[in-house]
C-alpha atoms as a PDB file:
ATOM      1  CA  UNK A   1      64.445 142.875 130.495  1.00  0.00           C
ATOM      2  CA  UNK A   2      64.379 146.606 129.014  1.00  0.00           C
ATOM      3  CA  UNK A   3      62.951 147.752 132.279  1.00  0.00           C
ATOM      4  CA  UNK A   4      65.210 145.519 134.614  1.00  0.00           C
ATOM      5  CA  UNK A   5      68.138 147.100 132.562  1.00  0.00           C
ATOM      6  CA  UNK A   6      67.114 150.766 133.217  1.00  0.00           C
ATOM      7  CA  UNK A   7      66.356 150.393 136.802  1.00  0.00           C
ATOM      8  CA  UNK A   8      69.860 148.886 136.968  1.00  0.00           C
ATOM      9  CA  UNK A   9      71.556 151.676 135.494  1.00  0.00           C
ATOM     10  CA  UNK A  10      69.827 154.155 137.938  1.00  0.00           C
ATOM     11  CA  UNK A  11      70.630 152.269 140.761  1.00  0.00           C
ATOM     12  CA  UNK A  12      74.264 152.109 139.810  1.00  0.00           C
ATOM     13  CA  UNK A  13      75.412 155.471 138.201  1.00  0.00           C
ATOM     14  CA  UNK A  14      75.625 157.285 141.622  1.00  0.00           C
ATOM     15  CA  UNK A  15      77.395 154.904 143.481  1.00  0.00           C
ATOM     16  CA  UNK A  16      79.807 155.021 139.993  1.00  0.00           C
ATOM     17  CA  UNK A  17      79.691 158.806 139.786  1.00  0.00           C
ATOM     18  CA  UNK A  18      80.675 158.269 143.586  1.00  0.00           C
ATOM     19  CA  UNK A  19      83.685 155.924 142.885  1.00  0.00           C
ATOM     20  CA  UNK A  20      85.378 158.207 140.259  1.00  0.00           C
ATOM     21  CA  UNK A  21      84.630 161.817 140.978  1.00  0.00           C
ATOM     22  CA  UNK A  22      87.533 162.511 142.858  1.00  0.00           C
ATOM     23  CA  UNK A  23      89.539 160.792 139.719  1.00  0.00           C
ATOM     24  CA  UNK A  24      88.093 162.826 137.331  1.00  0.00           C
ATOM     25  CA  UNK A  25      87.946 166.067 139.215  1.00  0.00           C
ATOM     26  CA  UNK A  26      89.677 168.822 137.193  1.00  0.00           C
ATOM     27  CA  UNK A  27      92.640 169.946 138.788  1.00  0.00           C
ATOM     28  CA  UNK A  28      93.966 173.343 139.889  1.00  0.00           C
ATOM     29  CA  UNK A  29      96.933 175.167 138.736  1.00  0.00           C
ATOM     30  CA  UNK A  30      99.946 173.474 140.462  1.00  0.00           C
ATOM     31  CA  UNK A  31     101.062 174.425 143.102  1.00  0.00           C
ATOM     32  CA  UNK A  32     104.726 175.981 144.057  1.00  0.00           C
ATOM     33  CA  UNK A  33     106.493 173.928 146.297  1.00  0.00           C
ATOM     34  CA  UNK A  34     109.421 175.095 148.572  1.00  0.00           C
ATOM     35  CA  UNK A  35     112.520 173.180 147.755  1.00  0.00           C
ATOM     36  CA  UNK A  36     115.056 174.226 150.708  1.00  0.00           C
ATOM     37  CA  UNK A  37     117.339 176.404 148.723  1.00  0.00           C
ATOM     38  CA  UNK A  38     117.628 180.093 148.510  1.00  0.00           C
ATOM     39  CA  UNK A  39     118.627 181.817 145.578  1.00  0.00           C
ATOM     40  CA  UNK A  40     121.367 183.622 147.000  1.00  0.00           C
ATOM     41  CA  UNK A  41     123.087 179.655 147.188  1.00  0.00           C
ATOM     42  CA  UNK A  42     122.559 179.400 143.254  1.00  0.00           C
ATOM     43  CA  UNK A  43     125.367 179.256 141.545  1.00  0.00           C
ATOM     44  CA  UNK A  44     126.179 178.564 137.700  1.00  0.00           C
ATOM     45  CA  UNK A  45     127.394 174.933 138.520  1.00  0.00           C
ATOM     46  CA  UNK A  46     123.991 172.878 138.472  1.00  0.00           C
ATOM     47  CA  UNK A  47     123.078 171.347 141.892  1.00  0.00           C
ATOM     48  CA  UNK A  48     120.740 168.455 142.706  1.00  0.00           C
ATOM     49  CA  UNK A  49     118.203 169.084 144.921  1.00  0.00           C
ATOM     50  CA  UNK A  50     115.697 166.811 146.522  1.00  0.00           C
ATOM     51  CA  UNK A  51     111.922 168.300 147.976  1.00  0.00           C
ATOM     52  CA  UNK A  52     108.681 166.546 148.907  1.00  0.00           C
ATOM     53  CA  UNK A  53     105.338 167.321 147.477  1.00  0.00           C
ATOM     54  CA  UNK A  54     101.926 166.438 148.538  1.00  0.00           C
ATOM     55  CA  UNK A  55     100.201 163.785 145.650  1.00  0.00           C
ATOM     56  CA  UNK A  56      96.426 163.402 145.957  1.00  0.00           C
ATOM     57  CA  UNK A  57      95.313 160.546 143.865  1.00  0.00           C
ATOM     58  CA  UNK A  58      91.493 160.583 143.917  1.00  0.00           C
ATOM     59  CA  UNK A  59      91.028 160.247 147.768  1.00  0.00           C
ATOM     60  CA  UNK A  60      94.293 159.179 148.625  1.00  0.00           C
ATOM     61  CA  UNK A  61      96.923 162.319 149.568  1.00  0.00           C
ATOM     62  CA  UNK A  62     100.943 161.141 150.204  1.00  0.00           C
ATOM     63  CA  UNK A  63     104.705 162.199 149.768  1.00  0.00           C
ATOM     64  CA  UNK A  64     106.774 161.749 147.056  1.00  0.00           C
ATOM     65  CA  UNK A  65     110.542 162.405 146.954  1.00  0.00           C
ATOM     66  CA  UNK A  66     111.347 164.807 143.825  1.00  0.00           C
ATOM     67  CA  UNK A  67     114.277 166.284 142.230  1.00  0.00           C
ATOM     68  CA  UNK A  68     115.838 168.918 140.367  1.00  0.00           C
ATOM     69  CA  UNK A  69     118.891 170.240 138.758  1.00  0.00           C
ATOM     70  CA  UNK A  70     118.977 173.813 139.469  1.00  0.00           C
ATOM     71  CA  UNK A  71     121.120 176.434 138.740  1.00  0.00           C
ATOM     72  CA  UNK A  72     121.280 180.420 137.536  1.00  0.00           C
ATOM     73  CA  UNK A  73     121.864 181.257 133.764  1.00  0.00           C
ATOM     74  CA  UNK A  74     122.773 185.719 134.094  1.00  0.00           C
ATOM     75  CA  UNK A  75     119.329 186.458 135.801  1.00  0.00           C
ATOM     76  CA  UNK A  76     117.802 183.256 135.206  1.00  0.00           C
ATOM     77  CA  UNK A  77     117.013 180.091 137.518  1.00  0.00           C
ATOM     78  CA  UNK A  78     116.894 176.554 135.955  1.00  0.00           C
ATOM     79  CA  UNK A  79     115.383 173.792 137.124  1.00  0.00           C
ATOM     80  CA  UNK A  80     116.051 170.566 135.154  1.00  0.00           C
ATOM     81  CA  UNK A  81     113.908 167.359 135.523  1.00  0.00           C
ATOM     82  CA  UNK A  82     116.774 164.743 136.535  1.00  0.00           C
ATOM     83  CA  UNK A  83     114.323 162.148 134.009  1.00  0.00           C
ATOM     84  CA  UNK A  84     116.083 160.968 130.853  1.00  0.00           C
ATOM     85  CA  UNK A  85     113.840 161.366 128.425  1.00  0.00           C
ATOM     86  CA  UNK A  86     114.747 158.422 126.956  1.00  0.00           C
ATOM     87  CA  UNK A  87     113.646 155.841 129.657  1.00  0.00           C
ATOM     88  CA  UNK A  88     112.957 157.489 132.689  1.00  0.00           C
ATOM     89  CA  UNK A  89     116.223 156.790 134.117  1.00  0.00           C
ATOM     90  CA  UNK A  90     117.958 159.559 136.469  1.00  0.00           C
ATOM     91  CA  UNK A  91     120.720 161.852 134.776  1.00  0.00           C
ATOM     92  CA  UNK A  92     123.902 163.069 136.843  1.00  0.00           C
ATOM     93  CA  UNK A  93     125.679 166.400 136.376  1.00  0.00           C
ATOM     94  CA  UNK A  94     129.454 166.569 134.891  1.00  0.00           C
ATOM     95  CA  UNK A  95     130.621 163.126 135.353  1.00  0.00           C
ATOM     96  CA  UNK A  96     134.379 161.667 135.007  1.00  0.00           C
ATOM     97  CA  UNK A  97     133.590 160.270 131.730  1.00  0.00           C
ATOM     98  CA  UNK A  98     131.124 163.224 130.250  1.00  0.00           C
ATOM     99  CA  UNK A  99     132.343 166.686 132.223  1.00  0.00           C
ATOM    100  CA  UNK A 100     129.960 169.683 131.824  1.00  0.00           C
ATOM    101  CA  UNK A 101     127.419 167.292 130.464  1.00  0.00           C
ATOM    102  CA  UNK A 102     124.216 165.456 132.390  1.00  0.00           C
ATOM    103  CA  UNK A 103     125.354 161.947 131.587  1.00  0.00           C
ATOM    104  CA  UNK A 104     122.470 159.086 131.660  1.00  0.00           C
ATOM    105  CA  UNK A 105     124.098 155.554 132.609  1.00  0.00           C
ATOM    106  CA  UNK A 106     121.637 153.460 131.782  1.00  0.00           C
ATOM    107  CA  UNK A 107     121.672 153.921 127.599  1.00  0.00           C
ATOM    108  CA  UNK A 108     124.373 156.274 127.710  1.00  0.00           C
ATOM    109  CA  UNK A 109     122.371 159.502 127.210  1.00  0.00           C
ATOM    110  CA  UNK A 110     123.915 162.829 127.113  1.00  0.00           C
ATOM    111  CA  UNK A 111     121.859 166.085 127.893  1.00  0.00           C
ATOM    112  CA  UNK A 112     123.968 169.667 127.525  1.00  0.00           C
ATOM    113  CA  UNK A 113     123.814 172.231 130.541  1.00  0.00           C
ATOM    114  CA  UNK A 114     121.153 173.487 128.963  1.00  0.00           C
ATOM    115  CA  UNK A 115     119.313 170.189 129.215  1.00  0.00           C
ATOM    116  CA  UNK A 116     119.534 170.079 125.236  1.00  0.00           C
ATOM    117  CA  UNK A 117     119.595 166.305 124.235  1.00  0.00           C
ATOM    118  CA  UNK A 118     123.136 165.552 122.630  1.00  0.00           C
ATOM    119  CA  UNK A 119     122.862 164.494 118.874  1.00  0.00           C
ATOM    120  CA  UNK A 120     123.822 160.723 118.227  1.00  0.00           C
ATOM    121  CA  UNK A 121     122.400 159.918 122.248  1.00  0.00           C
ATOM    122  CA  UNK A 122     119.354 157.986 122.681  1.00  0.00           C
ATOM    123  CA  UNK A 123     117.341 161.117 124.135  1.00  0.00           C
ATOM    124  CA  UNK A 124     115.063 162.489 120.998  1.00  0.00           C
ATOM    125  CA  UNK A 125     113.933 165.473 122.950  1.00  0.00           C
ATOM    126  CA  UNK A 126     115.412 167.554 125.942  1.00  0.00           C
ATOM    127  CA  UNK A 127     115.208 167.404 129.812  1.00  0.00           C
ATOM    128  CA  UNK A 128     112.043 168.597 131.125  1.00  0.00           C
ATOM    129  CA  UNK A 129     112.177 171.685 133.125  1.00  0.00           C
ATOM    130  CA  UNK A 130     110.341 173.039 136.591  1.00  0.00           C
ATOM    131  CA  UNK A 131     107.916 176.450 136.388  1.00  0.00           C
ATOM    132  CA  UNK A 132     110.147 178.459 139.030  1.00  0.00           C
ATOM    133  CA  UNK A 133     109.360 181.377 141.504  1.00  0.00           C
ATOM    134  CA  UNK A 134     111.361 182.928 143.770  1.00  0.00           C
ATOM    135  CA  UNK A 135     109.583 184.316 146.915  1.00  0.00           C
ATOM    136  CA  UNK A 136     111.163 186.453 149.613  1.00  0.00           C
ATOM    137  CA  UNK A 137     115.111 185.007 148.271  1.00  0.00           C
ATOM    138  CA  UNK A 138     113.315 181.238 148.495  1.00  0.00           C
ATOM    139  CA  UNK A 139     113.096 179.338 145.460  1.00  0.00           C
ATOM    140  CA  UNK A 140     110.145 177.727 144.660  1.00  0.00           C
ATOM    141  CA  UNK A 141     109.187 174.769 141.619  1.00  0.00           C
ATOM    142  CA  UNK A 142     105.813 174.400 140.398  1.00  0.00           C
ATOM    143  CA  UNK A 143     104.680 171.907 137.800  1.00  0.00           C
ATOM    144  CA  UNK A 144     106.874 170.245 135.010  1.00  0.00           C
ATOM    145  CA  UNK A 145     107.069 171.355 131.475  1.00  0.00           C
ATOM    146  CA  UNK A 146     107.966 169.046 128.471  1.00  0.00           C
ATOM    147  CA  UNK A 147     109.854 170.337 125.994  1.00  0.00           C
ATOM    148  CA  UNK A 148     110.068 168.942 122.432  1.00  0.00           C
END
């Protein structure tokens, strides 16, 4: 049975190792996406903008639809996550109810400009934001960073 057992495991750890290498591959850096704005059309007034990027899930590469607040702070570009950190619902920008504020609908969230949660909200921490690069006056977002 001992033997039987070992010559089992032999036979199956490739085709396993096989299964879920590309799963457990380490990844590279993220990569900067293009989102279809130039910096030039920043403004202080944050704007929603939507971009695709390429997924690869072990073997499998698609599209997915993103989005981002962005806007300029004096020399600096923001890029919001649009994700309440509540419970994943999407935030909107200076509502009728909540001006200069992103405004969550589905608990009521409140995030500053900033993306700094509002005290007394049911976000605990802030929006994410994007890494961001500007190349040749394009404006580029790489990978998300939490913020606590």
């Amino acid at each position: 049975m001992g033997v039987g057992g070992f010559m089992a495991a032999g036979m199956l750890s490739p085709m396993v190792r096989f299964a879920l290498d590309p799963a457990l591959e380490a990844g590279d850096d993220t990569e900067f996406v293009q989102v279809g704005i130039s910096e030039a059309d920043l403004t202080e007034e944050p704007q929603r903008v939507d971009f695709q990027v390429e997924i690869e899930d072990a073997w499998y590469t698609s599209e997915q639809t993103r989005a981002a607040w962005i806007y300029k702070e004096g020399n600096e570009i923001i890029a919001l996550s649009p994700i309440c950190t509540h419970l994943g619902c999407t935030v909107n920008w200076d509502t009728e109810d909540h001006p200069d504020q992103f405004f969550c609908p589905c608990h009521y969230g409140r995030f500053e400009k900033d993306g700094q949660n509002v005290q007394g909200t049911p976000p605990t921490r802030p929006l994410d934001v994007y890494e961001v690069e500007v190349r040749d006056g394009e404006v580029y977002l790489g990978g998300i960073i939490q913020r606590g």
